[in-house]
PDB file of N, CA and C in Angstrom:
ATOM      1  N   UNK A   1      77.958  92.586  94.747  1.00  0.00           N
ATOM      2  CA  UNK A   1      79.067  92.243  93.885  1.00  0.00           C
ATOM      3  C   UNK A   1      80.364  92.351  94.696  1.00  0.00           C
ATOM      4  N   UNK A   2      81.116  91.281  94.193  1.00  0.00           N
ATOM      5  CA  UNK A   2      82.374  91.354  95.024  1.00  0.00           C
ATOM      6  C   UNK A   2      83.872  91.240  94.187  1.00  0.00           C
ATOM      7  N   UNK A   3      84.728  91.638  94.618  1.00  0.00           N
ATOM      8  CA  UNK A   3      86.058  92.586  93.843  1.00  0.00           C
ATOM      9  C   UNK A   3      86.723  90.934  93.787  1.00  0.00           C
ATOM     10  N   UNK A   4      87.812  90.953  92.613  1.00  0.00           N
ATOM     11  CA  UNK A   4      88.506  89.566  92.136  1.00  0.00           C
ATOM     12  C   UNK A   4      90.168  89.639  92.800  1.00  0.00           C
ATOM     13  N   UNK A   5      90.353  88.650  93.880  1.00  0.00           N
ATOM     14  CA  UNK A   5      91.864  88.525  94.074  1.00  0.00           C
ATOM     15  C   UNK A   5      92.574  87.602  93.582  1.00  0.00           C
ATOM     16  N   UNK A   6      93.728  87.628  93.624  1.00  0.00           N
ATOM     17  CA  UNK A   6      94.927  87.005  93.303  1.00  0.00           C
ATOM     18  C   UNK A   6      96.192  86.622  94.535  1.00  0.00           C
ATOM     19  N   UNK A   7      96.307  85.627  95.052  1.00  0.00           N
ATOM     20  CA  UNK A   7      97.699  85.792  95.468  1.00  0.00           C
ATOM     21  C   UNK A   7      98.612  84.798  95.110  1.00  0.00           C
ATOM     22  N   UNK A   8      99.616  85.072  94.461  1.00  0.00           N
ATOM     23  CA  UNK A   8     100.572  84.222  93.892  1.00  0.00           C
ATOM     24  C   UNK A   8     102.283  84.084  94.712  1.00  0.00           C
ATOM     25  N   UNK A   9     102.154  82.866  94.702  1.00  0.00           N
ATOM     26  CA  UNK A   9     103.513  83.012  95.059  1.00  0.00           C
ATOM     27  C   UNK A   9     105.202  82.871  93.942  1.00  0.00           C
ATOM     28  N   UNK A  10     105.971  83.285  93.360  1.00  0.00           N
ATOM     29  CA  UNK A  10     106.631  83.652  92.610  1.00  0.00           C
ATOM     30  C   UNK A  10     108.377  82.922  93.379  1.00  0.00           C
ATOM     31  N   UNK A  11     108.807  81.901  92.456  1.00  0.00           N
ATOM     32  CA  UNK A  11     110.242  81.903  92.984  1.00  0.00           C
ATOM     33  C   UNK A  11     110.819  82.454  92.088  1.00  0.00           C
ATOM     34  N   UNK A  12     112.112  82.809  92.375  1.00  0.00           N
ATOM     35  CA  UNK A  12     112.682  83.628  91.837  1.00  0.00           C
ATOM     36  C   UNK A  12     114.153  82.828  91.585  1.00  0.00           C
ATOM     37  N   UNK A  13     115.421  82.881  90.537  1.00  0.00           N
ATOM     38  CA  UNK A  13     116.213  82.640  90.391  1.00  0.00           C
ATOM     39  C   UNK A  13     117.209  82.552  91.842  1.00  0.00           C
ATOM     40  N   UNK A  14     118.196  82.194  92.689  1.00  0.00           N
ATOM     41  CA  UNK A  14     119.087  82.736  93.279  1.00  0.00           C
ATOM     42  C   UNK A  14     119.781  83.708  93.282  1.00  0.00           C
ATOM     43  N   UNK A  15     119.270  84.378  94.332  1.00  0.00           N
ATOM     44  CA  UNK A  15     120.075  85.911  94.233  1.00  0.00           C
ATOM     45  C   UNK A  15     119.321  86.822  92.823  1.00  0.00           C
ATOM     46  N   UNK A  16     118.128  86.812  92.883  1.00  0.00           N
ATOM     47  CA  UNK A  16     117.343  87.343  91.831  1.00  0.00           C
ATOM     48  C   UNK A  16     116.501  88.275  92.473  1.00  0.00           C
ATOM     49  N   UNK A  17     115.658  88.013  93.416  1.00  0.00           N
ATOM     50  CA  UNK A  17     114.720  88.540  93.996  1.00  0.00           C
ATOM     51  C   UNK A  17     113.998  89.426  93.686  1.00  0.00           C
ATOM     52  N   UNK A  18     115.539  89.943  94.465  1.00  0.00           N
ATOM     53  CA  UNK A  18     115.438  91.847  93.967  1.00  0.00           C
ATOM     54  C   UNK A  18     115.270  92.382  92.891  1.00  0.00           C
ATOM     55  N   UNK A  19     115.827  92.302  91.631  1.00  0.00           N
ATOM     56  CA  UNK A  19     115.876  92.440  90.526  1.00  0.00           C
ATOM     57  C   UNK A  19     114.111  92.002  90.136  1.00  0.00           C
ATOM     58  N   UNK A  20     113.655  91.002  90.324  1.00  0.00           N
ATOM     59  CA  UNK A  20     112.521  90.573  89.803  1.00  0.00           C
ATOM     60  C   UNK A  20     111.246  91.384  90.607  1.00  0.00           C
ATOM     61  N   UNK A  21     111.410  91.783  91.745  1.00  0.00           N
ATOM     62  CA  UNK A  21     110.653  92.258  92.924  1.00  0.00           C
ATOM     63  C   UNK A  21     110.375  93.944  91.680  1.00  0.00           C
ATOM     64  N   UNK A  22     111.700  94.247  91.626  1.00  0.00           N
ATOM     65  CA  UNK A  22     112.205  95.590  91.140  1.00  0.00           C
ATOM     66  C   UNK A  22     111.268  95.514  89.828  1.00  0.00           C
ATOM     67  N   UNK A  23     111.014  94.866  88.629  1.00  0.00           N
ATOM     68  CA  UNK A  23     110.520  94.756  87.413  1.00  0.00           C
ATOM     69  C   UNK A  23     108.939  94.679  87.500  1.00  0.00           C
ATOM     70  N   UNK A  24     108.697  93.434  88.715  1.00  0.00           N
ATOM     71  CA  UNK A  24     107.247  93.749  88.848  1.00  0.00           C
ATOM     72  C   UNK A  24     106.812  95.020  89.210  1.00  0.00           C
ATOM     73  N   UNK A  25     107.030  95.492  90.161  1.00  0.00           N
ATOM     74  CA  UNK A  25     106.933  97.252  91.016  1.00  0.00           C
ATOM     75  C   UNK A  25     106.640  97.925  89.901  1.00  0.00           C
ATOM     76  N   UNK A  26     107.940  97.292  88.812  1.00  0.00           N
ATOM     77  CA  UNK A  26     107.798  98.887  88.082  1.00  0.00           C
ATOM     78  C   UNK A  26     106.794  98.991  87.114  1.00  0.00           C
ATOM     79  N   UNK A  27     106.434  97.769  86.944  1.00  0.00           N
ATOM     80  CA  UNK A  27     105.557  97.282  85.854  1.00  0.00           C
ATOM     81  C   UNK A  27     104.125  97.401  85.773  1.00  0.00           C
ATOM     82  N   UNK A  28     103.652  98.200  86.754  1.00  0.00           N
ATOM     83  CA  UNK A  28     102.125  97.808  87.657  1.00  0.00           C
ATOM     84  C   UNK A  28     101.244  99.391  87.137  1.00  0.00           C
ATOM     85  N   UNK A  29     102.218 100.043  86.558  1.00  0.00           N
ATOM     86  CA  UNK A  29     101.091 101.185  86.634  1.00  0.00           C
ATOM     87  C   UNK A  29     100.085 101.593  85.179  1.00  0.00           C
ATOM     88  N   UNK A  30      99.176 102.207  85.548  1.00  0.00           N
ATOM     89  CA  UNK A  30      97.949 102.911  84.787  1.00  0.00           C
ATOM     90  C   UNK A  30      97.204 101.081  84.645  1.00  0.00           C
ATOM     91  N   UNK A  31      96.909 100.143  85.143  1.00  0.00           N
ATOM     92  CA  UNK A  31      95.962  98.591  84.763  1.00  0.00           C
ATOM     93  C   UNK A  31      94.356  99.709  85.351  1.00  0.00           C
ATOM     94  N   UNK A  32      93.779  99.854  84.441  1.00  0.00           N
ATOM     95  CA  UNK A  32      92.765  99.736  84.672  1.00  0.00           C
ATOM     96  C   UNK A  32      91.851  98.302  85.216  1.00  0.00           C
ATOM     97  N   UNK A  33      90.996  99.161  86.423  1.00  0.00           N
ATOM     98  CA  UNK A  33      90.436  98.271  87.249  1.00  0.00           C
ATOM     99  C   UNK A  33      91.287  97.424  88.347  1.00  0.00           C
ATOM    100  N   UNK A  34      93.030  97.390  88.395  1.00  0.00           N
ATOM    101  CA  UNK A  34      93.347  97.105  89.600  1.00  0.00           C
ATOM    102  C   UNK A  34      92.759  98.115  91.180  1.00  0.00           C
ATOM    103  N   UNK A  35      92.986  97.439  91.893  1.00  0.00           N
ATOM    104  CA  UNK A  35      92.324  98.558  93.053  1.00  0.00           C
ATOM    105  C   UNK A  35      93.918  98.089  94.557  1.00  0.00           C
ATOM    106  N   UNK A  36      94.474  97.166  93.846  1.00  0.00           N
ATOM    107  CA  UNK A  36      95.561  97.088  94.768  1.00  0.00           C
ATOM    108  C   UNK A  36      96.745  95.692  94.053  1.00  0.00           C
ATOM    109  N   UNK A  37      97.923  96.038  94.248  1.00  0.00           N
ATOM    110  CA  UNK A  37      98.751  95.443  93.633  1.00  0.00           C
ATOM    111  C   UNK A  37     100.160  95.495  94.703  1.00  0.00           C
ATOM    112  N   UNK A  38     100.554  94.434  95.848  1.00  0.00           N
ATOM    113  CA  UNK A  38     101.590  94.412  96.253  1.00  0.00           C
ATOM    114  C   UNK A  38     102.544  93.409  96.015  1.00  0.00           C
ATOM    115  N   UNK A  39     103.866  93.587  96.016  1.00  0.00           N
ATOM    116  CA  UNK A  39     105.191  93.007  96.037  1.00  0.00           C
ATOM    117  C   UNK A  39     105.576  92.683  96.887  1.00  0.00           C
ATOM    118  N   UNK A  40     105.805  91.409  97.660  1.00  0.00           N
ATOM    119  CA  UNK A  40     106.052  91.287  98.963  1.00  0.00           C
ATOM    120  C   UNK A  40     107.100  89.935  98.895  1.00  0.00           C
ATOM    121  N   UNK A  41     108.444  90.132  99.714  1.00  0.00           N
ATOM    122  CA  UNK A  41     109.102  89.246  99.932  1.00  0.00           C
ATOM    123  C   UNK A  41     108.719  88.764 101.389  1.00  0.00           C
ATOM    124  N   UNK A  42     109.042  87.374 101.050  1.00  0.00           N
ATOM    125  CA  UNK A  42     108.279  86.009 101.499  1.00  0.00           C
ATOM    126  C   UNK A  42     110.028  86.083 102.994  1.00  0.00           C
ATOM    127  N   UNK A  43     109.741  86.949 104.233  1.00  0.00           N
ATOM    128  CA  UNK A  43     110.140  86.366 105.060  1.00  0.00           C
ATOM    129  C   UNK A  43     110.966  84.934 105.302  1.00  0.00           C
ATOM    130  N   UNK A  44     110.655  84.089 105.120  1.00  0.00           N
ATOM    131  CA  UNK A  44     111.625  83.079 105.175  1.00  0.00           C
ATOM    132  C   UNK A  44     112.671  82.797 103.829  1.00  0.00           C
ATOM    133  N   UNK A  45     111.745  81.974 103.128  1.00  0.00           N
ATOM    134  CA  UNK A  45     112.319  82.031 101.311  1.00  0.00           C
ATOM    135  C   UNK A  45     113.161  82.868 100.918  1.00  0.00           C
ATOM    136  N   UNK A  46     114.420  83.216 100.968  1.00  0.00           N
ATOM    137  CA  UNK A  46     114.896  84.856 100.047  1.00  0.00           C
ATOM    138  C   UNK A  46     115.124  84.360  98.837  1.00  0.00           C
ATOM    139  N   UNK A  47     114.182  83.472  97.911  1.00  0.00           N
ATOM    140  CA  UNK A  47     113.833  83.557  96.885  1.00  0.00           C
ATOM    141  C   UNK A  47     112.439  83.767  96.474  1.00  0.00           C
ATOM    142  N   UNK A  48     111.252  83.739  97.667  1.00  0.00           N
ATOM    143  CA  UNK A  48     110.368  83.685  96.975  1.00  0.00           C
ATOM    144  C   UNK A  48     109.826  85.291  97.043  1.00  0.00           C
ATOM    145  N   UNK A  49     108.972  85.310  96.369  1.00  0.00           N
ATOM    146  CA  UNK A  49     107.709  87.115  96.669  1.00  0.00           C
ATOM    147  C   UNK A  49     106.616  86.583  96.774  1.00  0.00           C
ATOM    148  N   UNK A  50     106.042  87.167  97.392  1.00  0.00           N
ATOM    149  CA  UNK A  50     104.090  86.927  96.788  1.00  0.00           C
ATOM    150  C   UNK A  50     103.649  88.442  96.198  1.00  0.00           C
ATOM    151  N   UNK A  51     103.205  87.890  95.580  1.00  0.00           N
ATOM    152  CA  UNK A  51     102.181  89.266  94.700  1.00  0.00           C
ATOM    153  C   UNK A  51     100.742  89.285  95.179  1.00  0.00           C
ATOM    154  N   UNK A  52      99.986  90.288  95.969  1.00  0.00           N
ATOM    155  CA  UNK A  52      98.538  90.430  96.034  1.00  0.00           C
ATOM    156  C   UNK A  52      98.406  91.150  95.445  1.00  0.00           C
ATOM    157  N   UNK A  53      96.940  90.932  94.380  1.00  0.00           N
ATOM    158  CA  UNK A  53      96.369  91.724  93.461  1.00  0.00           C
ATOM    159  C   UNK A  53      94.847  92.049  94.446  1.00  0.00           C
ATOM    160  N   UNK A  54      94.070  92.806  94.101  1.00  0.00           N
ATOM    161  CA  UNK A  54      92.442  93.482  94.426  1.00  0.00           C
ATOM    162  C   UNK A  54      92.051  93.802  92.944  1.00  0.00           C
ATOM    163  N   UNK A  55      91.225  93.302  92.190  1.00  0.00           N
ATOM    164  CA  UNK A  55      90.860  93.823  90.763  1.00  0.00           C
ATOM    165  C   UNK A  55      89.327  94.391  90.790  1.00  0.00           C
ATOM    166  N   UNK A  56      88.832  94.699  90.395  1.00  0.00           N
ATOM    167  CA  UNK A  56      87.180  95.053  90.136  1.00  0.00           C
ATOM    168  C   UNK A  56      86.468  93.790  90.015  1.00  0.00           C
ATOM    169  N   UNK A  57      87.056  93.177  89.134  1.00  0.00           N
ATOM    170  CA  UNK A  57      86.917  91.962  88.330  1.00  0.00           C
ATOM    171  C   UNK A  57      87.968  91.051  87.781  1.00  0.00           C
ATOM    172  N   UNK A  58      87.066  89.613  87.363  1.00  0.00           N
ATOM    173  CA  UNK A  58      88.639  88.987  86.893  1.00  0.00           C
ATOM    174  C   UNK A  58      88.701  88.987  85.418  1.00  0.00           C
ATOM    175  N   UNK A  59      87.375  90.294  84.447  1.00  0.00           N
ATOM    176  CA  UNK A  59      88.060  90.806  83.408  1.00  0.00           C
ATOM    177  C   UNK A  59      88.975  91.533  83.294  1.00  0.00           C
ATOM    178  N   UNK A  60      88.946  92.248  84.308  1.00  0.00           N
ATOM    179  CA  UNK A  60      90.061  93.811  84.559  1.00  0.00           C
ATOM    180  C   UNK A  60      91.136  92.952  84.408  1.00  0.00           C
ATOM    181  N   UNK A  61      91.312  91.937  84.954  1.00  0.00           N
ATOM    182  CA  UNK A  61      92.696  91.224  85.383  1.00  0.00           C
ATOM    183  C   UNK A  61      92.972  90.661  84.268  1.00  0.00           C
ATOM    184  N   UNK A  62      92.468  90.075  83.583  1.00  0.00           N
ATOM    185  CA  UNK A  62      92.600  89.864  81.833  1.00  0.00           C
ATOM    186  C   UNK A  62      92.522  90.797  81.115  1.00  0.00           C
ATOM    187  N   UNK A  63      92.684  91.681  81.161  1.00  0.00           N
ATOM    188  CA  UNK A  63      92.493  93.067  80.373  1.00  0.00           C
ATOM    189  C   UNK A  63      94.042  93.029  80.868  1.00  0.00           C
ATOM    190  N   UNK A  64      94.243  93.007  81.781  1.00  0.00           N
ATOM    191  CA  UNK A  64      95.729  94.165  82.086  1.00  0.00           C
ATOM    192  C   UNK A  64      96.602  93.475  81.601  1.00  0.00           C
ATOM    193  N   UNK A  65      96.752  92.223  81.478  1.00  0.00           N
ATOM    194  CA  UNK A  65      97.380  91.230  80.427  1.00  0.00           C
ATOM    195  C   UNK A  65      98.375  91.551  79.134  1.00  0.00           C
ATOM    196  N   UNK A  66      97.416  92.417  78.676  1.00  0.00           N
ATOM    197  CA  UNK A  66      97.020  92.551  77.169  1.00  0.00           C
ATOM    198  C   UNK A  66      97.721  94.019  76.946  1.00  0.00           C
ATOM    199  N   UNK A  67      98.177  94.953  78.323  1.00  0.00           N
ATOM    200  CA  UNK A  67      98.723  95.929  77.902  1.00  0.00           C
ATOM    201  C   UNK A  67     100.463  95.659  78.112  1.00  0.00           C
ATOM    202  N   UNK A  68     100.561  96.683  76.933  1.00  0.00           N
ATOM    203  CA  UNK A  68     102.103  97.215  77.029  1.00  0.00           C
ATOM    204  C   UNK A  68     102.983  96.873  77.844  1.00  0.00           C
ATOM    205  N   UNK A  69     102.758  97.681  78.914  1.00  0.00           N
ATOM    206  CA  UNK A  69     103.209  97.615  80.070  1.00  0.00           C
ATOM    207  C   UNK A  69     103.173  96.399  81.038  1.00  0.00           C
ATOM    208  N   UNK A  70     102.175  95.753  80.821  1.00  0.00           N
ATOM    209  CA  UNK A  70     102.983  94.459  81.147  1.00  0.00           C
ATOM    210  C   UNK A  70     102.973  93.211  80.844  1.00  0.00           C
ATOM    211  N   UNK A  71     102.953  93.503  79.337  1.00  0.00           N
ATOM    212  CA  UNK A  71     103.311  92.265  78.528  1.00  0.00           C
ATOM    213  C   UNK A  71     104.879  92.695  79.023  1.00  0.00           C
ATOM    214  N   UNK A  72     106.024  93.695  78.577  1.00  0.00           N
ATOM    215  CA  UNK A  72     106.935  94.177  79.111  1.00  0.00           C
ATOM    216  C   UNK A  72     107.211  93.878  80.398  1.00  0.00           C
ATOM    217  N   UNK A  73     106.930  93.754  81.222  1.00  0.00           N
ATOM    218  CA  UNK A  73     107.546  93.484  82.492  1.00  0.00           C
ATOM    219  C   UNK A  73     107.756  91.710  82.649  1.00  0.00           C
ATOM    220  N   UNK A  74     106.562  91.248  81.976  1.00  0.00           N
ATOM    221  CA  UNK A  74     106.315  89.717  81.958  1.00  0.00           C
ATOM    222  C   UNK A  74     107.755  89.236  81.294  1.00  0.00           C
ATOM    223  N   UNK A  75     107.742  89.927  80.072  1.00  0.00           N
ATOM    224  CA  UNK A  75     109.085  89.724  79.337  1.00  0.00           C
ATOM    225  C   UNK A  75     110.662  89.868  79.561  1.00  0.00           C
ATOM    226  N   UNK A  76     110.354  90.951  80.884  1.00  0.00           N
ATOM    227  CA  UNK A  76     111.763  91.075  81.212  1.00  0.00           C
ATOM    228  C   UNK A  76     112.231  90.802  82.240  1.00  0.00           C
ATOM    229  N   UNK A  77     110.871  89.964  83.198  1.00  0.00           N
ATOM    230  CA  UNK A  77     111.188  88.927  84.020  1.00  0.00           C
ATOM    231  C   UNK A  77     111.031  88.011  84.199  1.00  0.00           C
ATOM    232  N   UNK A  78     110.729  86.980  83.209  1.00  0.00           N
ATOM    233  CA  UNK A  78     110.242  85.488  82.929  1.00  0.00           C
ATOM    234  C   UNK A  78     111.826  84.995  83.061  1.00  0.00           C
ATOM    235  N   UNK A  79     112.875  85.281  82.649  1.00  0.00           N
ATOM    236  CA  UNK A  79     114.180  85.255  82.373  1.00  0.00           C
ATOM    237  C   UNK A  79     115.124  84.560  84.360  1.00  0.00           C
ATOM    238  N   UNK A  80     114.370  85.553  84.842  1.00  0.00           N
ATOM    239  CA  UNK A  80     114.718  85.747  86.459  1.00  0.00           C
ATOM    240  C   UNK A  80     113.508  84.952  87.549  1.00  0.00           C
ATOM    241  N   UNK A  81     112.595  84.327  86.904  1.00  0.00           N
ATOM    242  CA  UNK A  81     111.964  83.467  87.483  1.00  0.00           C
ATOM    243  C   UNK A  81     112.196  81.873  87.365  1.00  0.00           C
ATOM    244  N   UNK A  82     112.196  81.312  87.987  1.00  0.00           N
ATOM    245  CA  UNK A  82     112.367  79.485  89.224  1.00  0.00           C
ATOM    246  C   UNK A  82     111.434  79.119  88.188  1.00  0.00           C
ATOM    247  N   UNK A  83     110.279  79.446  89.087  1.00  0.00           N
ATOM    248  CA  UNK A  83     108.836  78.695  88.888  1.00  0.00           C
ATOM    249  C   UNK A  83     107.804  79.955  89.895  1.00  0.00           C
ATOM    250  N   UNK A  84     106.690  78.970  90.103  1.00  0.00           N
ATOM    251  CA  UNK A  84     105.357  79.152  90.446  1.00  0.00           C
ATOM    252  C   UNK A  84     105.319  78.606  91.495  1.00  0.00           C
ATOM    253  N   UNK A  85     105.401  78.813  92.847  1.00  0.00           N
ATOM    254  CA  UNK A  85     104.504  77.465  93.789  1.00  0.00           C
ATOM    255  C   UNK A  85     103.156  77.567  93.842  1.00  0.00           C
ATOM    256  N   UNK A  86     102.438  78.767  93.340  1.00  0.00           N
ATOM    257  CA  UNK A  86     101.208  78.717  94.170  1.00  0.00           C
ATOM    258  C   UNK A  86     100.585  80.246  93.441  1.00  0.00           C
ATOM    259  N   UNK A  87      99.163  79.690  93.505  1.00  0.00           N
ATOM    260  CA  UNK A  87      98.390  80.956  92.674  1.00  0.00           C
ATOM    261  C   UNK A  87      96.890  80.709  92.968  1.00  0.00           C
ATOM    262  N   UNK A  88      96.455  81.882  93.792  1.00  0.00           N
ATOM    263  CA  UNK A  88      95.200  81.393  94.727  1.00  0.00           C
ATOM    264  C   UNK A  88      94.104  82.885  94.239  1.00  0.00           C
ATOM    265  N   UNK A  89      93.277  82.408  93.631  1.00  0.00           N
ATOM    266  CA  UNK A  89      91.872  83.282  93.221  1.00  0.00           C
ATOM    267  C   UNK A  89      90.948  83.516  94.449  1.00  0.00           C
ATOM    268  N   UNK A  90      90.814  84.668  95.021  1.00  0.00           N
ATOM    269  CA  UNK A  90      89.853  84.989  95.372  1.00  0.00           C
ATOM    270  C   UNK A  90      88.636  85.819  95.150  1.00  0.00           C
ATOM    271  N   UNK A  91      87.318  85.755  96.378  1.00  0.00           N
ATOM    272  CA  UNK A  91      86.551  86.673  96.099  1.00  0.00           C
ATOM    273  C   UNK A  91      86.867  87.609  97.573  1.00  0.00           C
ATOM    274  N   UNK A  92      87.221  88.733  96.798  1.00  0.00           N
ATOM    275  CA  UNK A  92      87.315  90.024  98.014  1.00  0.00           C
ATOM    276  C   UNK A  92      86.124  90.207  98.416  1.00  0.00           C
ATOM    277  N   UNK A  93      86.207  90.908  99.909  1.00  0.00           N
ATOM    278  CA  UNK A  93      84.894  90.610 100.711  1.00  0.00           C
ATOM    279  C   UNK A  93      85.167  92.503 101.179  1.00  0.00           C
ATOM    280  N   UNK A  94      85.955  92.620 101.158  1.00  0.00           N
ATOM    281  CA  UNK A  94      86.170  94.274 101.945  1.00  0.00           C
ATOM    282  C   UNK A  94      87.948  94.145 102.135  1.00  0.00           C
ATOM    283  N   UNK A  95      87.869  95.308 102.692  1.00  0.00           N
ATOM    284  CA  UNK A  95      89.487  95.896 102.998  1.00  0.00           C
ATOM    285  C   UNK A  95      89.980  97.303 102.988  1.00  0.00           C
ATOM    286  N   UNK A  96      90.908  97.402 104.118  1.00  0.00           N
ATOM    287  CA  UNK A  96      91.283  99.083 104.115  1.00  0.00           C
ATOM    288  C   UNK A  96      91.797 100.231 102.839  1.00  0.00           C
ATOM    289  N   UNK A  97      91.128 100.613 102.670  1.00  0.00           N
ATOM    290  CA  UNK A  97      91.395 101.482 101.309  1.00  0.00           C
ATOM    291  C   UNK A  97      90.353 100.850 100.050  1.00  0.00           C
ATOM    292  N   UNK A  98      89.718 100.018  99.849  1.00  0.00           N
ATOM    293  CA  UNK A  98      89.147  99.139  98.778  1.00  0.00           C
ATOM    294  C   UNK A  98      87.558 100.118  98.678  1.00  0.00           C
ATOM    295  N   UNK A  99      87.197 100.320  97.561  1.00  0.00           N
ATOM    296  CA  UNK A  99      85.672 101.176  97.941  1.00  0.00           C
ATOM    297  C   UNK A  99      84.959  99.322  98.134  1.00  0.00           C
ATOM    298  N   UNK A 100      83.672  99.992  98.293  1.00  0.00           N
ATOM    299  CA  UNK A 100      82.885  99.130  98.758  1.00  0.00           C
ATOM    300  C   UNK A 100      82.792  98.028  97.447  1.00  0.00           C
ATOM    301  N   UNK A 101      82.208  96.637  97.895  1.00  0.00           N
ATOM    302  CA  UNK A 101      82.165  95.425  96.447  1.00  0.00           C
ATOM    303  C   UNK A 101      80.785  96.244  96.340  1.00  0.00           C
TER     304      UNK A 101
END
């Protein structure tokens, strides 16, 4: 069995970034079944981030949806988001810190 990724890429308003970078971060904790969740500004773009997720599964990842916490974050940064360029599903194969698939 093998663990469910995500990497998305996220634009962000002008001169937003931060603020939006800041809401996701904060937004990420207690998802059952994440196993890794980063915020990462996109080097060139200083509008875009990418988000990598590691889930158990891509129920976990629909599960986490559905909580509180980040229906809330979704909500208080949909406002400070462009668009979407890009949103790529994977199957995790291994990785440093990840227990075994």
């Amino acid at each position: 069995m093998s663990h469910y990724g995500l990497i998305g890429r996220i634009r962000a308003l002008p001169g937003k970034r931060g603020d939006l970078a800041a809401i996701l971060a904060d937004g990420i904790g207690g998802m059952p079944g994440c196993l890794s969740y980063v915020v990462a500004e996109d080097l060139v773009d200083p509008n875009v981030l990418i988000i990598t997720e590691v889930w158990t599964d891509s129920a976990a990842h629909k599960a986490s949806l559905q909580l509180d916490s980040v229906k809330a974050a979704i909500a208080k940064g949909r406002p400070l988001i462009a668009g979407f360029d890009s949103q790529t599903e994977t199957r995790v194969l291994g990785g440093i810190g990840l227990p075994p698939s």
